[in-house]
N, C-alpha and C. Protein backbone atom coordinates (compact mmCIF):
# COMPACT_ATOMS: atom_id res chain seq x y z
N UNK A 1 -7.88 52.43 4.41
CA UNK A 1 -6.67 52.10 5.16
C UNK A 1 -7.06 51.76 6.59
N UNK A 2 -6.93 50.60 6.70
CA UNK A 2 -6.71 50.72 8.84
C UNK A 2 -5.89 51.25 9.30
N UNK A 3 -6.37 50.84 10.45
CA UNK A 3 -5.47 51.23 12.16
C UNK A 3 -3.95 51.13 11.57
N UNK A 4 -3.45 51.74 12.68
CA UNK A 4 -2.07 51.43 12.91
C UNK A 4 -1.22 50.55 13.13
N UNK A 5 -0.13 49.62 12.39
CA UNK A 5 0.12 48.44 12.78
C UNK A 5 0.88 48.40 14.46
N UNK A 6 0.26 47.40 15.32
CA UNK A 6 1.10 47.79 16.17
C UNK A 6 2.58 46.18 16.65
N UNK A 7 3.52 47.05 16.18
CA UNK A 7 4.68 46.45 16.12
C UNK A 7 5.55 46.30 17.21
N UNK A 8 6.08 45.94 17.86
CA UNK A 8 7.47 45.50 18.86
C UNK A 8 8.96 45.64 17.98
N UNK A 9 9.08 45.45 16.92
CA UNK A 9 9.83 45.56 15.64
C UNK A 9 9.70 46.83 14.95
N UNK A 10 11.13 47.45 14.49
CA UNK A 10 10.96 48.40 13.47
C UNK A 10 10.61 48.07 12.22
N UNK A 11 9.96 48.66 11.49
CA UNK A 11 10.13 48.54 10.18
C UNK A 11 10.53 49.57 8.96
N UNK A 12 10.56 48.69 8.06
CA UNK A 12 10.97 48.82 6.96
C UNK A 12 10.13 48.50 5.56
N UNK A 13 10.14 49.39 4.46
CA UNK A 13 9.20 49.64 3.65
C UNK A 13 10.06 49.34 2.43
N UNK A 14 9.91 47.98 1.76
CA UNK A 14 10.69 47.94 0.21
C UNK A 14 10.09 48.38 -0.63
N UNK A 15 9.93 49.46 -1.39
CA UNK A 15 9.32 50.18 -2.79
C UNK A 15 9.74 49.86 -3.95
N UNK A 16 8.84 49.65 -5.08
CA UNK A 16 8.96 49.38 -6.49
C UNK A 16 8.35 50.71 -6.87
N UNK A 17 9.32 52.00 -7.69
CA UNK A 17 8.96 53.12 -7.81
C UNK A 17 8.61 53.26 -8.89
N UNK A 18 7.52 53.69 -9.55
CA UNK A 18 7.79 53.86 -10.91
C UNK A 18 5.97 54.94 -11.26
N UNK A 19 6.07 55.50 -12.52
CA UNK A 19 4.74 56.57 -12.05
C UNK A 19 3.60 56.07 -12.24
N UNK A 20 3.07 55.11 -13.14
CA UNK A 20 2.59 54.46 -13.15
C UNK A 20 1.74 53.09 -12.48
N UNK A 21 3.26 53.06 -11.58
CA UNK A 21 2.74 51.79 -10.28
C UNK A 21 3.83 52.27 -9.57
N UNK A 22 3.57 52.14 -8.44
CA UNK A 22 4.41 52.37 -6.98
C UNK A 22 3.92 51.44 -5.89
N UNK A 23 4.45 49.94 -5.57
CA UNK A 23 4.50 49.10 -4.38
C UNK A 23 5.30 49.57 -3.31
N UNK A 24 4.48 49.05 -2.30
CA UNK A 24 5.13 48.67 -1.02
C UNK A 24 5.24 47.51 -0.42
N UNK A 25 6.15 46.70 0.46
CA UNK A 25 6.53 46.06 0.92
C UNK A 25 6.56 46.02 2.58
N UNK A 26 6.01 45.72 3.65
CA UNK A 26 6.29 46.34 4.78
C UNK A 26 6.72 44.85 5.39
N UNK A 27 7.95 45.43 6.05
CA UNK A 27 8.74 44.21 6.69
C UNK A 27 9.14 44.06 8.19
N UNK A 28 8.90 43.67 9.05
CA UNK A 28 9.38 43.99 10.51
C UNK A 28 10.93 43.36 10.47
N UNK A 29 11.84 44.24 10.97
CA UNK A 29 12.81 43.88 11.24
C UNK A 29 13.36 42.76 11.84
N UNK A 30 13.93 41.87 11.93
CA UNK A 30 14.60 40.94 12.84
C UNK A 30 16.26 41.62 13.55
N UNK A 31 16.85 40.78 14.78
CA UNK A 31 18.07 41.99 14.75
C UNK A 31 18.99 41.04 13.36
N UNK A 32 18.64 39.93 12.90
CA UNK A 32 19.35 39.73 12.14
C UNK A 32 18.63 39.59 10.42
N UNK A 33 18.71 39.56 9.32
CA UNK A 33 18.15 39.39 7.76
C UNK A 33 17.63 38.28 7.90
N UNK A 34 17.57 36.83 8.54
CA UNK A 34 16.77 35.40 8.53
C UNK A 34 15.62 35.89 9.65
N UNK A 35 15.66 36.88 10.38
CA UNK A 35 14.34 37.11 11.58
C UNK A 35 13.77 38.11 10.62
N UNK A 36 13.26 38.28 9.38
CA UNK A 36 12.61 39.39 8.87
C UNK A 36 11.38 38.67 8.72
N UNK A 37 10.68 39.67 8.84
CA UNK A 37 9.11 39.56 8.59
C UNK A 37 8.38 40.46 7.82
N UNK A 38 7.77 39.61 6.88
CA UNK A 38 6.85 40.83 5.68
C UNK A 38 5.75 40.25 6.31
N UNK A 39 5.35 41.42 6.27
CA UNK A 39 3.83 41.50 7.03
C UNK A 39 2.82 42.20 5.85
N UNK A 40 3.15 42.73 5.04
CA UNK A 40 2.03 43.06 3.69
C UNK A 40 2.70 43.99 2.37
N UNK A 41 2.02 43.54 1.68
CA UNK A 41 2.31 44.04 0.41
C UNK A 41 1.36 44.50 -0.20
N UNK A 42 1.54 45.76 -1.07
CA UNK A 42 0.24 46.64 -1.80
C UNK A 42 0.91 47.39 -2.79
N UNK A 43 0.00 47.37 -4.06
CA UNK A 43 0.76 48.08 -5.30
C UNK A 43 -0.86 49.30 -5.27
N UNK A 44 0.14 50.78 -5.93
CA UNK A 44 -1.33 51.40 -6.19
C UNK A 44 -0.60 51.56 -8.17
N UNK A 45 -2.04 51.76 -8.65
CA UNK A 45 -1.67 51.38 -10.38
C UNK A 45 -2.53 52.89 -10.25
N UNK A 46 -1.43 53.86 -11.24
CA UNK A 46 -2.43 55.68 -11.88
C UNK A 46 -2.22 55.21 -13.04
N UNK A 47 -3.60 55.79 -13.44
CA UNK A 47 -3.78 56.13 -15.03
C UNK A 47 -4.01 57.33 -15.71
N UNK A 48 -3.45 57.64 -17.06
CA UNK A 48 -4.17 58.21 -17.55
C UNK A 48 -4.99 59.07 -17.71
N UNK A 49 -5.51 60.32 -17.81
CA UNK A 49 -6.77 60.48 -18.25
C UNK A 49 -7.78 60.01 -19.23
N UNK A 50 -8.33 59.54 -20.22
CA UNK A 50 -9.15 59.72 -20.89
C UNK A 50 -8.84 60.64 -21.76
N UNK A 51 -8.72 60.57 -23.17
CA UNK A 51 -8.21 61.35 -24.11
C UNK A 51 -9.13 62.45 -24.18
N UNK A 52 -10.40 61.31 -24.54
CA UNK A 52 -12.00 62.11 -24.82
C UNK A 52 -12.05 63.66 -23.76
N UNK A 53 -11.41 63.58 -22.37
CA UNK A 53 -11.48 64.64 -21.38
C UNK A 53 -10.42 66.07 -22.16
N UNK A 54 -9.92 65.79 -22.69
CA UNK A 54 -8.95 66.56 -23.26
C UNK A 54 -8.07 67.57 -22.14
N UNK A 55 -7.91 66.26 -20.92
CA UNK A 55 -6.61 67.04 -19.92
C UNK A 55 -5.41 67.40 -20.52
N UNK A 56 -4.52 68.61 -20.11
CA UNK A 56 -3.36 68.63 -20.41
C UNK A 56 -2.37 67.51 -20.09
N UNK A 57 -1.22 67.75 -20.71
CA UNK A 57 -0.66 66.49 -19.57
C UNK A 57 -0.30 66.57 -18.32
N UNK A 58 0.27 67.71 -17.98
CA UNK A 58 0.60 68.80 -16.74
C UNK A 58 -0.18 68.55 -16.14
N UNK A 59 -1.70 68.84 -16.06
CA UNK A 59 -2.70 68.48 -15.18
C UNK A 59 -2.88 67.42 -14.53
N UNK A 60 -2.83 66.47 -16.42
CA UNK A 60 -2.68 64.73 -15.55
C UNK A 60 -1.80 64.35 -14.23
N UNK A 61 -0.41 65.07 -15.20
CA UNK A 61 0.79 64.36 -13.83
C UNK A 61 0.52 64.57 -12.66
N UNK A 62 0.24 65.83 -12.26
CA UNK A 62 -0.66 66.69 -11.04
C UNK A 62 -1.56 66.09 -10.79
N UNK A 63 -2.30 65.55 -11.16
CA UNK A 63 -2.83 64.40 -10.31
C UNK A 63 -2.71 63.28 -10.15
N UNK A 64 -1.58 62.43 -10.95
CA UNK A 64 -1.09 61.33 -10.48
C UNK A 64 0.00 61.38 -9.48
N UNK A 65 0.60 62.51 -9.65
CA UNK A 65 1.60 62.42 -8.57
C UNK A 65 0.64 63.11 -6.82
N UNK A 66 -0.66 63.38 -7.05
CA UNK A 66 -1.12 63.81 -5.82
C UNK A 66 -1.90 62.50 -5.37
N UNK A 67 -2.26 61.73 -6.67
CA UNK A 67 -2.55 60.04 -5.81
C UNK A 67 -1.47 59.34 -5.08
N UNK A 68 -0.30 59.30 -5.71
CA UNK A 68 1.24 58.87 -4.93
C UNK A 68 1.47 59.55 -4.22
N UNK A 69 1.31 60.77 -3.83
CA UNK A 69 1.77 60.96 -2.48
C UNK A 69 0.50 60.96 -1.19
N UNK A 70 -0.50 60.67 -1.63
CA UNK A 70 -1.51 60.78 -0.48
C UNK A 70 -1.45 59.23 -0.26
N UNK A 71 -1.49 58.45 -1.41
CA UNK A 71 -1.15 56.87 -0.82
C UNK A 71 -0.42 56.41 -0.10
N UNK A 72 1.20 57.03 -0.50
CA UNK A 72 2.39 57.16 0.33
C UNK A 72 1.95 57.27 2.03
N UNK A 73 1.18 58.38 2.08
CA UNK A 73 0.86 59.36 3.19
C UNK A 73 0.00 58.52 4.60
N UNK A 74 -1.11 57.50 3.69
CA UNK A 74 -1.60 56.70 4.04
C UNK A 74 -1.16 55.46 4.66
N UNK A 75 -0.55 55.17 3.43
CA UNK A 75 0.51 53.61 3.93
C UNK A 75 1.19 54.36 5.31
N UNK A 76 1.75 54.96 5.32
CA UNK A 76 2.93 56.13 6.79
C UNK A 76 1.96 55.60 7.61
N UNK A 77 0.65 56.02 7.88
CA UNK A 77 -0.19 55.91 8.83
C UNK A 77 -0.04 54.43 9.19
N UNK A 78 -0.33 53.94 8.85
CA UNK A 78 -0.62 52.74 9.51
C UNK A 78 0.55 51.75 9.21
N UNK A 79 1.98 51.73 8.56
CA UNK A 79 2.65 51.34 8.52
C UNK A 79 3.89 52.11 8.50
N UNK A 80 4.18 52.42 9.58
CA UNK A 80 5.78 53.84 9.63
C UNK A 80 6.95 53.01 9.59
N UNK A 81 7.96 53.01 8.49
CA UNK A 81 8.87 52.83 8.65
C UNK A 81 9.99 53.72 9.46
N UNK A 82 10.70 53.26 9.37
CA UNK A 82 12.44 53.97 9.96
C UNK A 82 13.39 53.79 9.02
N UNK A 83 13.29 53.37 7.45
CA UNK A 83 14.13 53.24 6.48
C UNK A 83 13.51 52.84 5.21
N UNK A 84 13.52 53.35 4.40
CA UNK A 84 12.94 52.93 2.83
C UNK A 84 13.81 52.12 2.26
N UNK A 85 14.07 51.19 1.31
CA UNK A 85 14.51 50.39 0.91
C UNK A 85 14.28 50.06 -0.81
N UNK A 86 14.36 51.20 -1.39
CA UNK A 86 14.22 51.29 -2.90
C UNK A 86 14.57 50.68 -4.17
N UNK A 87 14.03 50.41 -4.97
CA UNK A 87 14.73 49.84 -6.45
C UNK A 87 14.42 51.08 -6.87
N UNK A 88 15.37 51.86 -7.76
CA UNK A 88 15.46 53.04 -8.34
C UNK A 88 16.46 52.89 -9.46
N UNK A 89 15.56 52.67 -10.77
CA UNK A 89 16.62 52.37 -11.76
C UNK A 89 17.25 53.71 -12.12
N UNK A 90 18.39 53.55 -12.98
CA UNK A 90 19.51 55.27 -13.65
C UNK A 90 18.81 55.40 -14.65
N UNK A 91 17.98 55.27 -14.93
CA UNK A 91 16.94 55.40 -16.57
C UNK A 91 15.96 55.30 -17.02
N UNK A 92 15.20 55.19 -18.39
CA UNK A 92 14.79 54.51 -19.39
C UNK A 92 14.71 54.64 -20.41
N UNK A 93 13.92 54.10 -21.43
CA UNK A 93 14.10 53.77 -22.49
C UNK A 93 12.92 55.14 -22.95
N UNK A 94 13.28 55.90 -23.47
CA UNK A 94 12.69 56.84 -24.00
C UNK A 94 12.11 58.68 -23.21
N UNK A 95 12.09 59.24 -23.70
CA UNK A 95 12.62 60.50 -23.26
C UNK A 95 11.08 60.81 -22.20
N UNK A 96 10.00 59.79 -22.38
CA UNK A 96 8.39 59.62 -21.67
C UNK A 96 8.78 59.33 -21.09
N UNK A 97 9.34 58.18 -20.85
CA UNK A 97 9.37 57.20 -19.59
C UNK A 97 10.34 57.79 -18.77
N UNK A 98 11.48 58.33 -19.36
CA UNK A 98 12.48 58.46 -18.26
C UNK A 98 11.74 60.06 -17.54
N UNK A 99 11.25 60.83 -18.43
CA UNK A 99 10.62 61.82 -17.53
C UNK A 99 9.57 61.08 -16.48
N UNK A 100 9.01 60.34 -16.89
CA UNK A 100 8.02 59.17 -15.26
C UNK A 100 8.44 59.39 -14.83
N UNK A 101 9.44 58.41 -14.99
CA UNK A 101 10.56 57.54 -13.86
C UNK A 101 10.87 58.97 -13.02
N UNK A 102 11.81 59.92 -13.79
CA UNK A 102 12.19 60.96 -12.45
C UNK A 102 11.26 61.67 -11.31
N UNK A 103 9.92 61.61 -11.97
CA UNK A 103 8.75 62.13 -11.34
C UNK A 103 8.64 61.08 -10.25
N UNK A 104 8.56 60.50 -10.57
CA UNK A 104 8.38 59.25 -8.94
C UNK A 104 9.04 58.99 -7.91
N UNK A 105 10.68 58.98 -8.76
CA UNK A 105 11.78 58.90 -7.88
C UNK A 105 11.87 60.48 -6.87
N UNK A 106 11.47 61.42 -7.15
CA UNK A 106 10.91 63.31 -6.59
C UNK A 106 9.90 62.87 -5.82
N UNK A 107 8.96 62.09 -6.23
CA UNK A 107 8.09 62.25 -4.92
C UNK A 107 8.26 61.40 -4.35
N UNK A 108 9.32 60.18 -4.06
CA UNK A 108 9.35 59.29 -2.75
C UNK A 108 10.53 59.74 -2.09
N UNK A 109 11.42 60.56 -3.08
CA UNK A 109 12.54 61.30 -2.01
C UNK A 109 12.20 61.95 -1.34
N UNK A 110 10.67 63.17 -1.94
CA UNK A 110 10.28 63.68 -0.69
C UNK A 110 9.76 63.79 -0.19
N UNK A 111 9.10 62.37 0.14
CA UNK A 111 8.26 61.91 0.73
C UNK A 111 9.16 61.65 2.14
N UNK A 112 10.09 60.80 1.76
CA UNK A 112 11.33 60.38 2.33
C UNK A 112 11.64 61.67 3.32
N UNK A 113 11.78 62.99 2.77
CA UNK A 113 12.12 64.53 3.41
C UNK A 113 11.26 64.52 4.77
N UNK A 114 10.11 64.59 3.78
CA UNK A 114 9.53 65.36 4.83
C UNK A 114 8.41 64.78 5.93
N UNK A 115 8.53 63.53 6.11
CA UNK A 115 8.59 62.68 6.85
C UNK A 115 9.71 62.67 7.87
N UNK A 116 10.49 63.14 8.25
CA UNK A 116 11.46 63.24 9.24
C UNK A 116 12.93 63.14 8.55
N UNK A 117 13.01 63.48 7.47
CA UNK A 117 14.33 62.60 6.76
C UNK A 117 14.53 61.03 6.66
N UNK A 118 13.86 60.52 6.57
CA UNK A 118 13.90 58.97 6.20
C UNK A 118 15.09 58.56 5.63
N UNK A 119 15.95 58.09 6.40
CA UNK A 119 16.78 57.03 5.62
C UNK A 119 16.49 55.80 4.42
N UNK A 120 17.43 56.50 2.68
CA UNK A 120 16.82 55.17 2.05
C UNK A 120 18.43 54.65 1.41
N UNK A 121 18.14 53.19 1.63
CA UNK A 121 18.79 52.38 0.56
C UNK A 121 18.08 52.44 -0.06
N UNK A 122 19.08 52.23 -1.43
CA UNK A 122 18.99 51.94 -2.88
C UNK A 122 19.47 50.86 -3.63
N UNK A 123 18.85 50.27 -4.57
CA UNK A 123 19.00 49.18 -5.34
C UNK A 123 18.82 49.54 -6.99
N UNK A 124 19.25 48.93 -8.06
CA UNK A 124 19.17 48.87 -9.09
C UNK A 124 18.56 47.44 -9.58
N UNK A 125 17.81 48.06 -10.79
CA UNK A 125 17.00 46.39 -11.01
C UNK A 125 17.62 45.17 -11.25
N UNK A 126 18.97 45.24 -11.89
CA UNK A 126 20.41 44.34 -12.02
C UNK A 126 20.17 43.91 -10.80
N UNK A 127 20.89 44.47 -9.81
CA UNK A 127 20.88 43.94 -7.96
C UNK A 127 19.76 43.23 -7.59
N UNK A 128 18.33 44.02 -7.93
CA UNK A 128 17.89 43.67 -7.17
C UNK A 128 17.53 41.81 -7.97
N UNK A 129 17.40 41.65 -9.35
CA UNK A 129 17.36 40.13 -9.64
C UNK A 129 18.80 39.85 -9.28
N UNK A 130 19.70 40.12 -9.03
CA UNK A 130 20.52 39.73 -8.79
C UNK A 130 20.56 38.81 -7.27
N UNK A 131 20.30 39.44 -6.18
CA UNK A 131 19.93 39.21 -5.02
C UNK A 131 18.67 38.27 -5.21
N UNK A 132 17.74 38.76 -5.31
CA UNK A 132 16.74 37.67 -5.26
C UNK A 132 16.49 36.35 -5.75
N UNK A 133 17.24 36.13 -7.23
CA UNK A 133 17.29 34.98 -7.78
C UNK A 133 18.87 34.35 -8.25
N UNK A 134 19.78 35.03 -7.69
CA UNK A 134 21.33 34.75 -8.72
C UNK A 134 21.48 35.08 -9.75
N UNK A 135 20.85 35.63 -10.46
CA UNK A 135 20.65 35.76 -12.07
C UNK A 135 20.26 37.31 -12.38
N UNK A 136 21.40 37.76 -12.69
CA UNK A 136 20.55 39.60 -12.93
C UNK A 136 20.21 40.07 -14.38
N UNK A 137 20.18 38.68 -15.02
CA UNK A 137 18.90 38.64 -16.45
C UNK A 137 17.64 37.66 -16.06
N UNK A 138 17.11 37.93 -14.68
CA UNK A 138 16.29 37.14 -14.20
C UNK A 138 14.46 37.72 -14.90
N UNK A 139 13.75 36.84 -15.24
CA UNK A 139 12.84 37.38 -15.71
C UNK A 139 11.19 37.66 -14.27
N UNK A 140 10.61 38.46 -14.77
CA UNK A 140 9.86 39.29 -13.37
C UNK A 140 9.00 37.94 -12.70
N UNK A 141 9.11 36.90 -13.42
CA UNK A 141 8.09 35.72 -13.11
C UNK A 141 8.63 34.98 -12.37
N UNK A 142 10.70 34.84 -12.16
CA UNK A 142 11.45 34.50 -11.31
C UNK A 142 11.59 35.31 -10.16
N UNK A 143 11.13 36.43 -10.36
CA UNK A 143 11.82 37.22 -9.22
C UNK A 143 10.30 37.16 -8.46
N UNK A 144 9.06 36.94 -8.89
CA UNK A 144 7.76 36.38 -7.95
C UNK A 144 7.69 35.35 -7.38
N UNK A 145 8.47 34.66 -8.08
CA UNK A 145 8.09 32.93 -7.59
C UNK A 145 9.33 33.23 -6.05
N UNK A 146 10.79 33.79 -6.43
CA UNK A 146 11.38 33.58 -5.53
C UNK A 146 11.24 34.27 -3.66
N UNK A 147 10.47 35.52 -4.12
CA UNK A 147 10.31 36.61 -2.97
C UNK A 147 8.64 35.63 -2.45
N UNK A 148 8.01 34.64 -3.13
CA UNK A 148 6.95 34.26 -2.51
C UNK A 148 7.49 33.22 -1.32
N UNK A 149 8.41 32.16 -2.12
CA UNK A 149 9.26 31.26 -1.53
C UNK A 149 9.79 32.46 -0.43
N UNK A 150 10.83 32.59 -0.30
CA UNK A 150 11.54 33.16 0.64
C UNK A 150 11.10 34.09 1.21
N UNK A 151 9.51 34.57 1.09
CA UNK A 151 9.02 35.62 2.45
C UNK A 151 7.38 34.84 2.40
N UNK A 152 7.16 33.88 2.74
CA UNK A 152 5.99 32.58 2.41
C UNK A 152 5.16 33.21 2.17
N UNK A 153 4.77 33.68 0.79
CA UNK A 153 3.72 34.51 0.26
C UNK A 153 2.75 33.42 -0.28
N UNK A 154 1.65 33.37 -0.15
CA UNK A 154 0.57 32.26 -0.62
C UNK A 154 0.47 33.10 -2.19
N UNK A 155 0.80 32.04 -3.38
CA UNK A 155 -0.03 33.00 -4.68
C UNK A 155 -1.49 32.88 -4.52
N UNK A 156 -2.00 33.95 -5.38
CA UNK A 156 -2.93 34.04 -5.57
C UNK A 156 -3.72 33.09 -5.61
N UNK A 157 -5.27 32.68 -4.58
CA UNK A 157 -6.60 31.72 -4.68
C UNK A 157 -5.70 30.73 -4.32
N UNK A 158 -4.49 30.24 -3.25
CA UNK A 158 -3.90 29.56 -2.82
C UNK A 158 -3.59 29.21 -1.31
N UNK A 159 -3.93 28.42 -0.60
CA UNK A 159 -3.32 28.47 0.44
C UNK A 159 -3.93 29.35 1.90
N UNK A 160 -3.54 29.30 2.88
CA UNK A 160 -4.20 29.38 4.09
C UNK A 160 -4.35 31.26 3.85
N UNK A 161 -5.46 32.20 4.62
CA UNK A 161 -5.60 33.05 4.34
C UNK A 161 -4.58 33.69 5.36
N UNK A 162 -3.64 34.53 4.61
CA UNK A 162 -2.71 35.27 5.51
C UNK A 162 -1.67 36.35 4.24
N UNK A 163 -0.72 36.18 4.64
CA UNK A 163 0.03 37.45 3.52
C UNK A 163 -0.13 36.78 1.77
N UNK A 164 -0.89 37.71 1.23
CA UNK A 164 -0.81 37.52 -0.16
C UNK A 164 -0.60 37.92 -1.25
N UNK A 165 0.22 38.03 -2.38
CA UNK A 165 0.17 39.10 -3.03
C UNK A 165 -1.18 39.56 -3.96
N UNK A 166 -1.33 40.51 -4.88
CA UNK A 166 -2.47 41.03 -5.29
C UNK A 166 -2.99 39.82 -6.25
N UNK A 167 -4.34 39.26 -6.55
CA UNK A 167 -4.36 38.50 -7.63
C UNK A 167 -4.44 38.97 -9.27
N UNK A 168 -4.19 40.06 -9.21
CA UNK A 168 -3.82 40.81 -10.32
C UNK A 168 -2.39 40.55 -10.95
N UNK A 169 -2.31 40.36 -11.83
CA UNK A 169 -0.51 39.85 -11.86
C UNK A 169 -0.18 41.44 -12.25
N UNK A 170 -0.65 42.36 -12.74
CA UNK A 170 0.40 43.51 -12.87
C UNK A 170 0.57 44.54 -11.28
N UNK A 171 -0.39 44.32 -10.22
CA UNK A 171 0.29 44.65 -9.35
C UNK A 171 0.63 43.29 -8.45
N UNK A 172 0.76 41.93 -8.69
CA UNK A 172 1.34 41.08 -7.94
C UNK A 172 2.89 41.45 -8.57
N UNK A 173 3.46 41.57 -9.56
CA UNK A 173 4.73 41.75 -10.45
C UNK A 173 5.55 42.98 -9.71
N UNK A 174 4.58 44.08 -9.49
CA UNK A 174 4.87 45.30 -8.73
C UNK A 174 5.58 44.92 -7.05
N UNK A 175 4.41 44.14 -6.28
CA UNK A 175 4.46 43.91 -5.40
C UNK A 175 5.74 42.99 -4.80
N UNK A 176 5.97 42.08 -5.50
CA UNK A 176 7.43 41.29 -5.75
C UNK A 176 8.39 42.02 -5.98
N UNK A 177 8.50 42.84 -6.76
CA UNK A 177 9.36 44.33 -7.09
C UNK A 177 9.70 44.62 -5.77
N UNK A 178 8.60 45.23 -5.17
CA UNK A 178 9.06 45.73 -4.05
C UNK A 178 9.55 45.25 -2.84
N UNK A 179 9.11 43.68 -2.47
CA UNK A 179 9.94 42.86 -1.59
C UNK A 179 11.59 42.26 -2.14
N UNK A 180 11.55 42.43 -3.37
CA UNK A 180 12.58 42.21 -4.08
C UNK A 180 13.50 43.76 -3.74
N UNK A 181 13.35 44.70 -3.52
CA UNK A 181 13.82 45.84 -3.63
C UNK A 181 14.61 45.54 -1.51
N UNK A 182 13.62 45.53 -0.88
CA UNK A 182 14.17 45.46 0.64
C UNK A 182 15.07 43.88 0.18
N UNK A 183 14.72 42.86 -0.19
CA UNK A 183 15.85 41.82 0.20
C UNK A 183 17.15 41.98 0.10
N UNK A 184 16.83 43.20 -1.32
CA UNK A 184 18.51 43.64 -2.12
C UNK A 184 19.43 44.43 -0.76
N UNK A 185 18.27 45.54 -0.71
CA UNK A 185 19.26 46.23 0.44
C UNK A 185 19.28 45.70 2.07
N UNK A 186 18.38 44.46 2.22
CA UNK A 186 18.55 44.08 3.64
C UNK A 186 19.81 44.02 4.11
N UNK A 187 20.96 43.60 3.64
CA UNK A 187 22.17 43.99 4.18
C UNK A 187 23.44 45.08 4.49
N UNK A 188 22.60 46.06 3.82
CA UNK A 188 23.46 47.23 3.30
C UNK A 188 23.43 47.60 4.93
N UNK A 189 24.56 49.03 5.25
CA UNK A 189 24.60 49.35 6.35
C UNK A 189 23.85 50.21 6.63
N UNK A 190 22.92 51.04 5.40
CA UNK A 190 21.29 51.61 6.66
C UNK A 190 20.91 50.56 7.37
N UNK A 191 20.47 49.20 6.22
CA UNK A 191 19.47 48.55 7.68
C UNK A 191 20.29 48.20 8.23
N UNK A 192 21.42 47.68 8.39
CA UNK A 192 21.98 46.74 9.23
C UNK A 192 22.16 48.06 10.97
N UNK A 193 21.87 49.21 10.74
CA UNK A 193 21.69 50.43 11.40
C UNK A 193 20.60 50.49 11.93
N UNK A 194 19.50 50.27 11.28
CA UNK A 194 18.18 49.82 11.51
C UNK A 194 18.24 49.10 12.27
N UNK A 195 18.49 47.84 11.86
CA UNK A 195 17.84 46.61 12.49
C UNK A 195 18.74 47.04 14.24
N UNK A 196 19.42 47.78 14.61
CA UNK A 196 20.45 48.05 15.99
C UNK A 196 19.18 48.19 16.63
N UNK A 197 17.67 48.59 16.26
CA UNK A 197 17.07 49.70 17.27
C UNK A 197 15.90 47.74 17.47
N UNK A 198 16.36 47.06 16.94
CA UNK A 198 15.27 46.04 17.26
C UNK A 198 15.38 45.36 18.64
């Protein structure tokens, strides 16, 4: 991780939560939603143990959730927001996943805590293709193409060297997630609260 970003602008951190992958988005405020600036994007991907190791699962989670929050902890350093800006779906599809899912959504709330109380908007994945492309049966390949367009993300092995997303497409997919997650709530009245201190 580097230095500290040093900003004139508050920012703001759009997250794609999930236990498996957790993006960030870091955006400098404008006082208005057309003066925003994404300044970087980063997905971290946990796995697994290794069956052959014969971890519990308990153990595993315990250490995937101690990679998400020291990453979390990291990104803080050198990129501090003043508002989180979340996609946090009400579910999933099976009694695994939705136990993830709540595990992730626990550690960025309190991450969120104990960090000063962090103010977060929230988004749902409906909203957030909704917002980003018009279409909230938008598929994840629309909702990349559109957050590249509208926050000038070079794709991947493209274009002048400056903000890019990962050339990995499962954390470039993440990473769009998560700029997709701040566009949804850029108007809500946290940031629009936010953006007062720019």
């Amino acid at each position: 991780m580097g230095r500290k970003l040093k900003s004139n602008r508050p920012i703001a951190w759009g997250v794609d939560c999930a236990f498996r992958s957790v993006a960030i988005a870091v955006v400098e405020l404008g006082q208005t939603s057309d003066r925003d600036h994404a300044v970087h994007v980063e997905a971290l991907l946990t796995k697994a143990s290794d069956k052959k190791l014969r971890v519990m699962v308990a153990d595993d989670d315990a250490r995937c959730i101690r990679e998400i929050a020291t990453w979390l902890d990291e990104m803080f350093m050198v990129y501090e927001p003043i508002i989180i800006c979340a996609e946090l779906p009400s579910g999933a599809q099976g009694a695994k996943a939705h136990h993830a899912l709540g595990i992730a959504k626990g550690v960025l709330c309190t991450f969120a805590v104990l960090r000063g109380g962090l103010p977060m908007a929230v988004c749902s994945p409906k909203e957030l293709k909704t917002a980003t492309t018009g279409n909230a049966g938008a598929s994840k390949e629309a909702v990349m193409a559109a957050m590249g367009e509208t926050y000038v993300i070079n794709p991947p092995g493209s274009g002048p060297v400056g903000l890019r997303f990962h050339p990995t497409k499962k954390r470039w997919e993440h990473e769009a997630d998560a700029l997709g997650a701040y566009h949804a709530c850029r108007n809500s009245d946290l940031v629009r609260m936010a953006r007062r201190t720019s």
